[in-house]
Protein backbone atom coordinates (compact mmCIF):
# COMPACT_ATOMS: atom_id res chain seq x y z
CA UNK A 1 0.00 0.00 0.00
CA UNK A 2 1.64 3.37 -0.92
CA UNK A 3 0.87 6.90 0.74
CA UNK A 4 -2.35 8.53 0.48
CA UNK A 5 -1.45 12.45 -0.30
CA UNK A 6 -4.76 13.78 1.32
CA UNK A 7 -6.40 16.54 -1.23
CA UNK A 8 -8.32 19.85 0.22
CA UNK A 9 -11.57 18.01 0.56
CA UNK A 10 -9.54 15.08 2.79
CA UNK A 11 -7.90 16.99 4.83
CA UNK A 12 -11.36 19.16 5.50
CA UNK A 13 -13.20 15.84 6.79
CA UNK A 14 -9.94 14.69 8.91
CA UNK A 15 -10.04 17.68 11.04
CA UNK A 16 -13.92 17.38 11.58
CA UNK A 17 -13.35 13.74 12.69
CA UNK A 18 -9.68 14.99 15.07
CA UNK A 19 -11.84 17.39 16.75
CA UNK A 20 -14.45 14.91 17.34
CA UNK A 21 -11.76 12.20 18.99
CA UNK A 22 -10.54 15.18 20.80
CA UNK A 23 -13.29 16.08 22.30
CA UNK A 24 -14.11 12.63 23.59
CA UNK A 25 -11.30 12.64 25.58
CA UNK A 26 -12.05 16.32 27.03
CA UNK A 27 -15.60 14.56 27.79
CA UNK A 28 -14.26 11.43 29.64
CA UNK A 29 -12.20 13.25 31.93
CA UNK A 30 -14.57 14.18 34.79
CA UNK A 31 -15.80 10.39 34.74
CA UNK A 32 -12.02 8.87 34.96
CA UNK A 33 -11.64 8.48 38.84
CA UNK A 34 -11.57 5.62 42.14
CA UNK A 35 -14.76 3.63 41.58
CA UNK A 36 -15.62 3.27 38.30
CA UNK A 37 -14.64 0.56 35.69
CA UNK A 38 -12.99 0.94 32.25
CA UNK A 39 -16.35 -0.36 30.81
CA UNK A 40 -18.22 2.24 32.03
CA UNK A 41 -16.27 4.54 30.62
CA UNK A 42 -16.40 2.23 27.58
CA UNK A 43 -20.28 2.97 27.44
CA UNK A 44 -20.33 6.78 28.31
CA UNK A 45 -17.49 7.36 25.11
CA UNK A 46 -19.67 4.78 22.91
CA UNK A 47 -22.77 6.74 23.57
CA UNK A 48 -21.20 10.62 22.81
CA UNK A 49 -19.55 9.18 19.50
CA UNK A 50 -23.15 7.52 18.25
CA UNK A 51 -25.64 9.67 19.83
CA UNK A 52 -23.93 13.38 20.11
CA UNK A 53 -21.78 12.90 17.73
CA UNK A 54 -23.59 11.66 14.98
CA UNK A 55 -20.27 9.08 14.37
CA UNK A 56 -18.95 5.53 14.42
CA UNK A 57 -16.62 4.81 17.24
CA UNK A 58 -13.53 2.79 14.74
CA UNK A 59 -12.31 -0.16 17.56
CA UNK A 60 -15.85 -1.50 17.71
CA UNK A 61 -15.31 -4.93 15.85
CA UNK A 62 -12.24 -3.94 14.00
CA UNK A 63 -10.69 -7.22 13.55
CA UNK A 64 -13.14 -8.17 16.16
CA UNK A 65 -12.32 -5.79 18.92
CA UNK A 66 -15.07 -6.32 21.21
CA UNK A 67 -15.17 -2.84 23.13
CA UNK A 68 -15.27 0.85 21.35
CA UNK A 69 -12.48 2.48 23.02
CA UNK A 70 -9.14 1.00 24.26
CA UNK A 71 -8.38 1.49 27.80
CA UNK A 72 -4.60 0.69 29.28
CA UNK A 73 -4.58 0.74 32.86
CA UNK A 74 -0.93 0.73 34.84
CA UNK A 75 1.04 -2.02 33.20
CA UNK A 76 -1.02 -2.54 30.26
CA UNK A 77 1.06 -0.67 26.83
CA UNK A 78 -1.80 -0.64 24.36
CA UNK A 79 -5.38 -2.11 23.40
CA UNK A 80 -6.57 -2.83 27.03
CA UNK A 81 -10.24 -3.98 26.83
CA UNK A 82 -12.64 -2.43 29.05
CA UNK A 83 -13.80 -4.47 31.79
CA UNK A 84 -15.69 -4.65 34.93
CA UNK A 85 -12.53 -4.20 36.92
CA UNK A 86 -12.57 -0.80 39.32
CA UNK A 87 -10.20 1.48 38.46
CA UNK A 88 -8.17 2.38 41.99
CA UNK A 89 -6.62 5.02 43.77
CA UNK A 90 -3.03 5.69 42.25
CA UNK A 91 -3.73 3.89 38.68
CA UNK A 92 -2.52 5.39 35.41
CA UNK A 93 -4.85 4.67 32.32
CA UNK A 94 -4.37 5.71 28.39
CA UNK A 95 -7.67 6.56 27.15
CA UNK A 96 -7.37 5.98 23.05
CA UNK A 97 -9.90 7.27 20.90
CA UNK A 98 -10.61 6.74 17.48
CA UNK A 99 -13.96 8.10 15.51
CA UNK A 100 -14.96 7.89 12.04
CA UNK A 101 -16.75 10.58 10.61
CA UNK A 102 -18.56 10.78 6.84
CA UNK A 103 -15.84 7.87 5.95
CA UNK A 104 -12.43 9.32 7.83
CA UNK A 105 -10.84 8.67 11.15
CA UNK A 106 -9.49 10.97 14.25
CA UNK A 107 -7.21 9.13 16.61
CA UNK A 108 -5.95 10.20 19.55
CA UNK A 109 -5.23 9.68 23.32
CA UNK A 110 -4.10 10.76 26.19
CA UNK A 111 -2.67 9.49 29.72
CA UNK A 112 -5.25 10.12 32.98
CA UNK A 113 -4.49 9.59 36.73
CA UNK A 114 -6.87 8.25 39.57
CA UNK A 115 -6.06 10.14 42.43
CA UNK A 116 -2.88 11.13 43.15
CA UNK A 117 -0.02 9.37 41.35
CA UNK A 118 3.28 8.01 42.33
CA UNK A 119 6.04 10.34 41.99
CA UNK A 120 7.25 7.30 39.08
CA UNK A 121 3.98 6.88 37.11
CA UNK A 122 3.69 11.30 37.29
CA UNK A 123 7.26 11.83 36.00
CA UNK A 124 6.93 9.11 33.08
CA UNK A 125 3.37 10.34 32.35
CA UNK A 126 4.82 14.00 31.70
CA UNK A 127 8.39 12.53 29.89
CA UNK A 128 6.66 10.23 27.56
CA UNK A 129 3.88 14.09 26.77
CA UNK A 130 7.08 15.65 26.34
CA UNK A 131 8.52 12.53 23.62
CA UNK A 132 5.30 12.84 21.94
CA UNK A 133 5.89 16.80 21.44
CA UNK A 134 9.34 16.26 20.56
CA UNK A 135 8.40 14.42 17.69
CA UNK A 136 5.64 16.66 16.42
CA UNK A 137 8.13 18.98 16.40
CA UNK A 138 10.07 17.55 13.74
CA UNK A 139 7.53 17.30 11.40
CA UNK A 140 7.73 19.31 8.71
CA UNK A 141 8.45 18.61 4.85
CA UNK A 142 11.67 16.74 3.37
CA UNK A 143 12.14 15.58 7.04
CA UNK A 144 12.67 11.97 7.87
CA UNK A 145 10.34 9.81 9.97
CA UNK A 146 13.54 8.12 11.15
CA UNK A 147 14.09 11.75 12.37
CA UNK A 148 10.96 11.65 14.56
CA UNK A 149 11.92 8.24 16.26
CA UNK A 150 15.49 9.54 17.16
CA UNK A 151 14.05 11.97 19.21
CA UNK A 152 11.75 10.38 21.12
CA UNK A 153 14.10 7.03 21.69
CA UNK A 154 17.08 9.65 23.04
CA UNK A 155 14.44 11.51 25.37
CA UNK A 156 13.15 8.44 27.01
CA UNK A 157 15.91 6.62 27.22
CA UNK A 158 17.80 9.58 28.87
CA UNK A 159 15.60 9.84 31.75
CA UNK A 160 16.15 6.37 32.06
CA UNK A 161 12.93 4.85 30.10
CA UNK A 162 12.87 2.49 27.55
CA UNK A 163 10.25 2.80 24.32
CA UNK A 164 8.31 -0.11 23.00
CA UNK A 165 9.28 -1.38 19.83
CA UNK A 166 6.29 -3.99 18.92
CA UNK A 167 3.68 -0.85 18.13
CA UNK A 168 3.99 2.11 16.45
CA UNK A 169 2.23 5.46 14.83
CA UNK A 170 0.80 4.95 11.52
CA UNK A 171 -0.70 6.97 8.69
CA UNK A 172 -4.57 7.51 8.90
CA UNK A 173 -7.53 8.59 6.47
CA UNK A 174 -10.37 6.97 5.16
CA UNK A 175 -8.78 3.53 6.90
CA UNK A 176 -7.48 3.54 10.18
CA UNK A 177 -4.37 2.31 9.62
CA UNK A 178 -2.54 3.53 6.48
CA UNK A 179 1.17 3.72 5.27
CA UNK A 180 3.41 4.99 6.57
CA UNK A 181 4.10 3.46 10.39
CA UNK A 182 6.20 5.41 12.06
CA UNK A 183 8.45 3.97 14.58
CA UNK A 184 9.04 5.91 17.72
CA UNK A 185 12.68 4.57 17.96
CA UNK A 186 15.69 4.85 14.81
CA UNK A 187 18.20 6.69 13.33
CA UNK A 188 18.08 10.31 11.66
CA UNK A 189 17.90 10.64 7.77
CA UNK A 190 16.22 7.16 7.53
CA UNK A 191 12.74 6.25 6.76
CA UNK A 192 9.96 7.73 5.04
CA UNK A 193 10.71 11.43 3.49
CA UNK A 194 7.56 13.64 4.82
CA UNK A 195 5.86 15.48 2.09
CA UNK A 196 2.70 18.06 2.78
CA UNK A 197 -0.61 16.32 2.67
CA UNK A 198 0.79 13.67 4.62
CA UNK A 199 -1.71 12.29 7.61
CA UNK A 200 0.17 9.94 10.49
CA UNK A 201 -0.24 9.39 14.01
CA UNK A 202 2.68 9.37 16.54
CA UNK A 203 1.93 7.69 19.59
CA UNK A 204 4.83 6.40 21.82
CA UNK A 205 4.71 4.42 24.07
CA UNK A 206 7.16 4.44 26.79
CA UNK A 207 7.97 1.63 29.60
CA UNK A 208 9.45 2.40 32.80
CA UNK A 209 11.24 -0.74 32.87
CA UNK A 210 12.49 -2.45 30.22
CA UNK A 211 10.84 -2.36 26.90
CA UNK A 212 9.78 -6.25 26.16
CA UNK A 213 5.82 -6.55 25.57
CA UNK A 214 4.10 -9.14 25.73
CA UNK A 215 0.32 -10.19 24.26
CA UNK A 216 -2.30 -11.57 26.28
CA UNK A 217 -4.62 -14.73 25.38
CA UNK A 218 -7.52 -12.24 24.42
CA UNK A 219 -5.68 -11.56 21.13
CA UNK A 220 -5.21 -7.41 21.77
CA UNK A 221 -3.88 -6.62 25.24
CA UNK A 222 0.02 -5.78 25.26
CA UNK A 223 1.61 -5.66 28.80
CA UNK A 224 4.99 -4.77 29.62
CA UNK A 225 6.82 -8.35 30.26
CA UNK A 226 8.18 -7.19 33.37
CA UNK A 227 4.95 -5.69 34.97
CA UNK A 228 6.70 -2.28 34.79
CA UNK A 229 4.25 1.16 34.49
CA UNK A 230 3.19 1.91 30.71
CA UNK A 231 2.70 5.40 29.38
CA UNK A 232 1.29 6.63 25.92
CA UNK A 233 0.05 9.84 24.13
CA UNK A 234 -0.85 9.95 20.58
CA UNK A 235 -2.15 13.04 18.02
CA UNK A 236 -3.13 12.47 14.75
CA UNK A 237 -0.92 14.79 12.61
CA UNK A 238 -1.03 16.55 8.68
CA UNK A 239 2.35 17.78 6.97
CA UNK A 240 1.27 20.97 5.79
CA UNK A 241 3.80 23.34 3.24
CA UNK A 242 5.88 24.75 6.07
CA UNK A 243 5.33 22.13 9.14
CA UNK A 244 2.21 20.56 11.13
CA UNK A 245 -1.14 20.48 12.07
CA UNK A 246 -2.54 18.54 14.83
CA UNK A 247 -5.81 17.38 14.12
CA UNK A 248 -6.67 15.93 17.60
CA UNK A 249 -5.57 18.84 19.55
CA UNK A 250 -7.37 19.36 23.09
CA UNK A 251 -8.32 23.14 24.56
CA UNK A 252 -5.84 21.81 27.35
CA UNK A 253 -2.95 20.95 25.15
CA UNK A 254 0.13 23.15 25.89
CA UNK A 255 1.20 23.02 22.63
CA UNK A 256 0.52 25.00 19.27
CA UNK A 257 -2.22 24.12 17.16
CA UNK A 258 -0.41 24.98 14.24
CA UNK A 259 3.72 24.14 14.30
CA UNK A 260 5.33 26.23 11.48
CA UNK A 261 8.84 25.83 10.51
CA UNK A 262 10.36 28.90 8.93
């Protein structure tokens, strides 16, 4: 499959569907604490996306994904399926939305706390934000995508992280996952030349232990093999002429809408 070059009218419909999946997650927030289970919050995101927001929520029964969001609580890197299991005081969980709107897709989450954190899981929550942004930066025309997983492997591993190697970012459109992936680890100048009209997610995810995963029986859920915390933020992203949109940017996003590269 090569690279979809998204046209005016493409790139119109993927920022109605990136501020839908954004605001999703600005939604969820107030529900996200001690008490309630990663199903119900499950239901309450399933029920904006169909009934307020006039959209499809993308998991639901994509290769026979069961719930429609993805929920990764503590250990768990990616694709967590809701459950009936409490969330706690102290737990971490990656909320990842993804919404399809007249035939395109927003994707995007974000990290939330229950309570009050560990001092660990709050300073790998904000270092694997600040790989994420690091990244985004980078994006800009006749840039590499081997450029954008330099960046984020040196960051994380510097504070002593490590960055999962089994998943990665991917280009999105009218199908939710597209050429290019994009690695969140490699070397500078490799990979993928960007070009404008490009539309990718980058979404690392970063293990504070070491950065073997491994996949549960249910077919989806990846855990860290050694039980260490998980953390993972993700933006869907266009190359425009002279550097980036986001498309899934939140009102409490600290950075620019709009990154231009002059």
């Amino acid at each position: 499959m090569s690279i979809v070059i998204k046209t005016p009218a493409d790139i119109e419909k993927m920022r109605i569907a990136g501020r839908l999946a954004a605001d999703v997650l600005e939604m969820i927030g107030p529900y996200v604490k001690k008490g309630v289970t990663t199903d119900e919050l499950n239901q309450i995101c399933h029920d904006y996306i169909v009934d307020v927001q006039n959209a499809i929520p993308a998991p639901l029964n994509y290769h026979g994904f069961p719930k429609s969001i993805c929920t990764s609580v503590n250990h768990v890197i990616c694709h967590g399926i809701p459950s009936d299991k409490q969330l706690k005081d102290g737990d971490i969980v990656n909320i990842d939305i993804t919404v399809i709107k007249d035939g395109y897709h927003g994707d995007t989450s974000k990290m939330f706390v229950v309570g009050k954190p560990s001092i660990l899981a709050e300073r790998l929550i904000r270092v694997t934000q600040e790989c994420l942004y690091k990244g985004i930066e980078l994006v800009k025309p006749g840039a590499y995508l081997g450029d954008i997983g330099f960046v984020i492997q040196q960051h994380a591993e510097k504070h002593g992280y490590s960055v999962v190697k089994e998943y990665c970012g991917h280009g999105i459109g009218k199908e939710f996952h597209e050429e290019p992936q994009v690695l969140h680890y490699g070397r500078k100048g490799t990979g993928e030349q960007l070009k404008a009209g490009m539309c990718f997610t980058i979404e690392p995810m970063i293990n504070a232990g070491k950065p073997h995963s491994k996949l549960m029986k249910d077919g989806w859920t990846a855990i860290t093999k050694d039980r260490s915390l998980s953390a993972q933020w993700e933006h869907t992203l266009l190359v425009t002429e002279n550097g980036c949109e986001i498309m899934t940017l939140r009102d409490c996003d600290t950075i620019d809408r709009v990154i231009s590269h002059d």
